[in-house]
Protein backbone atom coordinates (compact mmCIF):
# COMPACT_ATOMS: atom_id res chain seq x y z
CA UNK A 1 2.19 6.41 10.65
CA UNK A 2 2.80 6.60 7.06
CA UNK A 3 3.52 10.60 6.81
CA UNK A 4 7.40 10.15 7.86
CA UNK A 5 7.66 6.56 6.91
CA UNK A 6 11.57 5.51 6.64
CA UNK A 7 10.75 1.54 7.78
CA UNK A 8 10.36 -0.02 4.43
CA UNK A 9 13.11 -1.75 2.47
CA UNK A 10 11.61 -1.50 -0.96
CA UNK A 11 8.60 1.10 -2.19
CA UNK A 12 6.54 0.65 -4.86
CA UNK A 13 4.07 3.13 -6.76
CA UNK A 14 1.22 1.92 -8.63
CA UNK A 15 0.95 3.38 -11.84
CA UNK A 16 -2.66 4.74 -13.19
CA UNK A 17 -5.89 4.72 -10.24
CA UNK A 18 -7.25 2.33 -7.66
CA UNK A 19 -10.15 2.37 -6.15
CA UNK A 20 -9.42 3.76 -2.61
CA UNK A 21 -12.39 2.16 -1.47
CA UNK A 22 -10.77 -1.16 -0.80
CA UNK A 23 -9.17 -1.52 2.45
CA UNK A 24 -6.21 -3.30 3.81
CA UNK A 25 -7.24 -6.74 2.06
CA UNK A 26 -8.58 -5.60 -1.26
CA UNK A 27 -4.75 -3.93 -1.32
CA UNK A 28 -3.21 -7.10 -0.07
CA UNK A 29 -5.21 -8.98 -2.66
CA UNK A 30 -4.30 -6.00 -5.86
CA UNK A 31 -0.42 -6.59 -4.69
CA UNK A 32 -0.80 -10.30 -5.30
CA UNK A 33 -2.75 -10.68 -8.23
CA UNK A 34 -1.91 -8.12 -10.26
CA UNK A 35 1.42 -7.30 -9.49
CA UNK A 36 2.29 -10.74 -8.29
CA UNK A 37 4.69 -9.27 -5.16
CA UNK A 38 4.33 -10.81 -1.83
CA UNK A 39 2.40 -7.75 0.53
CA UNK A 40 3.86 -9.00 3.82
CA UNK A 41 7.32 -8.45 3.13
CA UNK A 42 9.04 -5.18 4.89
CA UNK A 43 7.96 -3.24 1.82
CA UNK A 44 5.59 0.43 0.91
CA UNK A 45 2.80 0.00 -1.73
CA UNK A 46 1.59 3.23 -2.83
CA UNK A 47 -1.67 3.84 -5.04
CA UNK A 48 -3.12 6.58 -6.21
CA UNK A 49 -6.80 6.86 -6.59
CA UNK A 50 -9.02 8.13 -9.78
CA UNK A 51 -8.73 12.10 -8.80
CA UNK A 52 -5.10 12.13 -8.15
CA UNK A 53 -5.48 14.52 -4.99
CA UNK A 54 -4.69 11.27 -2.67
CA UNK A 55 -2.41 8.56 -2.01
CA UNK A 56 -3.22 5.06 0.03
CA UNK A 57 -0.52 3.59 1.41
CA UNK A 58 -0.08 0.03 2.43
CA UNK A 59 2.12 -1.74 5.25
CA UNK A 60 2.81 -4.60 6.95
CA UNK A 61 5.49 -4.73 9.92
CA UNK A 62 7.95 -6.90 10.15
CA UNK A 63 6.49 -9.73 12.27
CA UNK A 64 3.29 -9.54 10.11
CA UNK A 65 0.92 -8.85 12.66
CA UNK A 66 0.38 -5.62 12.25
CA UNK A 67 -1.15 -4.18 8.28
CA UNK A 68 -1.98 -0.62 7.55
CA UNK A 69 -3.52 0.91 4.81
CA UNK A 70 -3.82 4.91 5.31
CA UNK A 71 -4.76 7.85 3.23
CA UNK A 72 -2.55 10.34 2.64
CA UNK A 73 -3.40 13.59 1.29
């Protein structure tokens, strides 16, 4: 899903690691917090985990029924 992604209106990069762990609602819950951006807009959140050999990316459709969080390599 997120290998050819052209959906999203906005994308955003986290700068320095995340713990990869987490799934779709420890992301959700970073995106709030921390960055204080709403993660059910039409919108990419990219993170990038301790090793920096792959990338999590997190996204919610339009209708908000629908969240993925994938890993990328």
């Amino acid at each position: 899903m997120l290998n050819d992604f052209t959906g999203a209106d906005q994308v955003y990069i986290a700068c320095g690691y995340t713990d990869l762990r987490k799934g779709i609602d420890g992301l959700a819950r970073l995106v709030q917090q921390q960055f204080e951006l709403d993660p059910f807009t039409n919108t990419l959140f990219l993170f990038c985990g301790r090793r920096r050999d792959r990338i999590k990316g997190l996204y919610w459709d339009r209708a908000r029924t629908n969240g993925r969080a994938q890993n990328l390599r």
